[in-house]
C-alpha atoms as a PDB file:
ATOM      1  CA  UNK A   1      16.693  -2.072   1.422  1.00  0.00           C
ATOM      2  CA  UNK A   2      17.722  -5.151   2.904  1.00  0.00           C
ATOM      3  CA  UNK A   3      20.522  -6.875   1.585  1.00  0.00           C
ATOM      4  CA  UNK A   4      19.315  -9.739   0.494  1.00  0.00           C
ATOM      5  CA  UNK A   5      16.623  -8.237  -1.467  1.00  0.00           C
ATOM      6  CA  UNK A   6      19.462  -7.108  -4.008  1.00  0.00           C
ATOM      7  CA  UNK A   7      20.892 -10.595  -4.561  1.00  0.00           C
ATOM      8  CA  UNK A   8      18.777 -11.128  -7.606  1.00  0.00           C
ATOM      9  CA  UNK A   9      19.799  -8.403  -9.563  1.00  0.00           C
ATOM     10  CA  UNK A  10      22.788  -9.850 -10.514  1.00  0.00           C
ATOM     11  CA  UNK A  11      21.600 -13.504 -11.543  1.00  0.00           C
ATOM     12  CA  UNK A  12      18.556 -11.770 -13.569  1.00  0.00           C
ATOM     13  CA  UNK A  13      21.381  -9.709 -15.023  1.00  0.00           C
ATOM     14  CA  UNK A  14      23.326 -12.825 -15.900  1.00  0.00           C
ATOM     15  CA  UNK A  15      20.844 -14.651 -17.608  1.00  0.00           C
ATOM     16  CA  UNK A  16      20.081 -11.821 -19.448  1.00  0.00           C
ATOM     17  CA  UNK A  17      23.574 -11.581 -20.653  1.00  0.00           C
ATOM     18  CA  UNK A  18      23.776 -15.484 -21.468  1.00  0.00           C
ATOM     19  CA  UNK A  19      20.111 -16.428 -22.938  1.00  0.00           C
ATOM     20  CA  UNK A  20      18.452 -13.412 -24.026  1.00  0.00           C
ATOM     21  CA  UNK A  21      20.823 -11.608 -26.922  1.00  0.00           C
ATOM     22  CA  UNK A  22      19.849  -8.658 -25.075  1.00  0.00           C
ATOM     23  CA  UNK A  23      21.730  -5.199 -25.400  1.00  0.00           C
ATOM     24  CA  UNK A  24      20.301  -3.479 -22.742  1.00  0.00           C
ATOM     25  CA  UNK A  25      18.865  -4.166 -19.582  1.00  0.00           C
ATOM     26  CA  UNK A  26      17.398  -1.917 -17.128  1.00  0.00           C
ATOM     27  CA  UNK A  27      16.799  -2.377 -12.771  1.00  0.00           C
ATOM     28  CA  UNK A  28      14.473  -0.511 -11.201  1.00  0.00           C
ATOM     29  CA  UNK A  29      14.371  -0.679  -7.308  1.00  0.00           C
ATOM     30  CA  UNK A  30      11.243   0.731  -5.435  1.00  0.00           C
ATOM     31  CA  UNK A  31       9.979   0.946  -2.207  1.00  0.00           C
ATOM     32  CA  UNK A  32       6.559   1.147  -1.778  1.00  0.00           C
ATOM     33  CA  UNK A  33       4.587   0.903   1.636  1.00  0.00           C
ATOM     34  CA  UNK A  34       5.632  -2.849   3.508  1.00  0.00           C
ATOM     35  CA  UNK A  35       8.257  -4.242   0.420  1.00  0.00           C
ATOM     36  CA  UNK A  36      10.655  -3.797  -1.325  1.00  0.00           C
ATOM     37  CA  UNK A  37      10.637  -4.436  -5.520  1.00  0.00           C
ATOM     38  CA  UNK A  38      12.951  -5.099  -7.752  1.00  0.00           C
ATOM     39  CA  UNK A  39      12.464  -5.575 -11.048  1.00  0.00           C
ATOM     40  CA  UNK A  40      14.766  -6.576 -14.151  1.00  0.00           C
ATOM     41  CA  UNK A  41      13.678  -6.372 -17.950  1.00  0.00           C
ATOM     42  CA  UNK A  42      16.045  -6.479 -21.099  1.00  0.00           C
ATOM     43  CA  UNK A  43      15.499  -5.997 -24.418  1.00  0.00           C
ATOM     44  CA  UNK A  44      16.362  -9.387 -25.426  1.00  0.00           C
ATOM     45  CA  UNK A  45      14.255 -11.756 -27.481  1.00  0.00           C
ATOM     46  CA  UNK A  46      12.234 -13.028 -24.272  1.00  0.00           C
ATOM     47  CA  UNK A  47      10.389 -16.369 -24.003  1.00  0.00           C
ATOM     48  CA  UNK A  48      10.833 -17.938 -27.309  1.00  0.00           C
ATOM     49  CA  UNK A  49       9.067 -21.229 -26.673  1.00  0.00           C
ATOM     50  CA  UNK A  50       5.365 -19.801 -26.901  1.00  0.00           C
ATOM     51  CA  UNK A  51       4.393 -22.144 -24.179  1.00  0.00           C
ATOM     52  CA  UNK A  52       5.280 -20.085 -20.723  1.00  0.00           C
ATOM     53  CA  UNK A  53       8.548 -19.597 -19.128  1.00  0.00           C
ATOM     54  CA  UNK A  54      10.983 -22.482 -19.068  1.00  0.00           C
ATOM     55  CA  UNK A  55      12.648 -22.343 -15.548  1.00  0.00           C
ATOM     56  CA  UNK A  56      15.998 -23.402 -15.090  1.00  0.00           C
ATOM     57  CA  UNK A  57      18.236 -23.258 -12.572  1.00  0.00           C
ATOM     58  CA  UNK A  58      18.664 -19.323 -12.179  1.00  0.00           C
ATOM     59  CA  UNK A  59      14.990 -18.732 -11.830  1.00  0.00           C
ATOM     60  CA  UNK A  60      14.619 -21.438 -10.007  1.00  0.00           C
ATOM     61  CA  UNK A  61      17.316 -20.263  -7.469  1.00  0.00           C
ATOM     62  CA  UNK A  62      16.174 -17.140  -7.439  1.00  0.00           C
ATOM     63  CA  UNK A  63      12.660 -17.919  -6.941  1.00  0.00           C
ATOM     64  CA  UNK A  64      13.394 -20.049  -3.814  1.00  0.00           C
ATOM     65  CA  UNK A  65      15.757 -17.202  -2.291  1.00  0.00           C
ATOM     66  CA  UNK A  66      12.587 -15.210  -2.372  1.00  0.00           C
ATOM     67  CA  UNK A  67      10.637 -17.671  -1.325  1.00  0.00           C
ATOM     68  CA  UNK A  68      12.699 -17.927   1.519  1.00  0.00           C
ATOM     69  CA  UNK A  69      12.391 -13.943   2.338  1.00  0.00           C
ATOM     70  CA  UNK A  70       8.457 -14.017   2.331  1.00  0.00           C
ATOM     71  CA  UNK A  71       8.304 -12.483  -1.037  1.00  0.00           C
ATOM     72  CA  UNK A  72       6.957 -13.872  -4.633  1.00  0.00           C
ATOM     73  CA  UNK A  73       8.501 -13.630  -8.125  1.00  0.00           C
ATOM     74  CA  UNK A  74       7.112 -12.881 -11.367  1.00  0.00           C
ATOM     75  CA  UNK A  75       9.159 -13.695 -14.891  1.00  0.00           C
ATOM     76  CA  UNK A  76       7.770 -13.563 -17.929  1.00  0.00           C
ATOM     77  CA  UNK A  77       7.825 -11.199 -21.353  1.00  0.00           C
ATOM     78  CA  UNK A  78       7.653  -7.842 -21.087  1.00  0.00           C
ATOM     79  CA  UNK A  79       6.940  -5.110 -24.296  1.00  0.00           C
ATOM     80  CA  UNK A  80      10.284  -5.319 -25.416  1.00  0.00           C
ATOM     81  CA  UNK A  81      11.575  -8.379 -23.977  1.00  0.00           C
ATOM     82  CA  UNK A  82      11.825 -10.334 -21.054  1.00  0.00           C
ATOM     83  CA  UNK A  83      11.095  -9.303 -16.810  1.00  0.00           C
ATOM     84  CA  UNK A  84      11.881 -10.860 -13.392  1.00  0.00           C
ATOM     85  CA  UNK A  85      10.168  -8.619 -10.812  1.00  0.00           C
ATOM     86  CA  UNK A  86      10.671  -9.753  -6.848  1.00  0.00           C
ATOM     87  CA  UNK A  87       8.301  -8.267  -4.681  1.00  0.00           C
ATOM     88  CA  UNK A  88      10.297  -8.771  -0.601  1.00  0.00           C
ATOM     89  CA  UNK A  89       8.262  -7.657   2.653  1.00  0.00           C
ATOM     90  CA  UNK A  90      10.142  -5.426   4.754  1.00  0.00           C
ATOM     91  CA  UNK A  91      11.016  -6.510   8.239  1.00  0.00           C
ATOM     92  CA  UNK A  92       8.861  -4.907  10.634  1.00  0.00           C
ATOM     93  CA  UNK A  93       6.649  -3.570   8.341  1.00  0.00           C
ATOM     94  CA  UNK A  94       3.490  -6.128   9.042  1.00  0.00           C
ATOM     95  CA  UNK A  95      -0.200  -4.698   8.878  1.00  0.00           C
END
């Protein structure tokens, strides 16, 4: 994985820790064909506002580091909570 593909995880994990009230929180780290993902989701009470993700400067940090790697970001609720998924090409790996 390259290394900078991991830098998220801890920011995701942060902000989990400060906004969410979550008790759990779980990575996931995959490797299909040409990226790398890694995905965060807690358990925590998610967006609250009803009106789409307010971004502040966490995701927005994190969103340009990936940015900056070629690769997207996705937050948002998830069943039980709330996700950031980063989706990073791999080097080299271009159809």
């Amino acid at each position: 994985m390259p290394r900078d593909a991991s830098r998220g995880a801890p920011a995701s994990l942060a902000n989990a820790l400060r906004h969410s009230g979550a008790t759990t929180a779980e990575v996931a780290v995959g490797r299909p064909a040409h990226s790398v993902i890694v995905q965060i989701t807690d358990n925590g009470k998610g967006d609250s506002s009803g009106g789409g993700v307010a971004e502040g400067n966490g995701l927005t940090g994190m969103r340009e580091r990936v940015r900056i790697l070629g690769g997207t970001l996705t937050v948002g609720p998830a069943p039980r909570g709330f996700a950031v998924k980063a989706e990073i090409p791999v080097a080299g790996s271009a159809e």
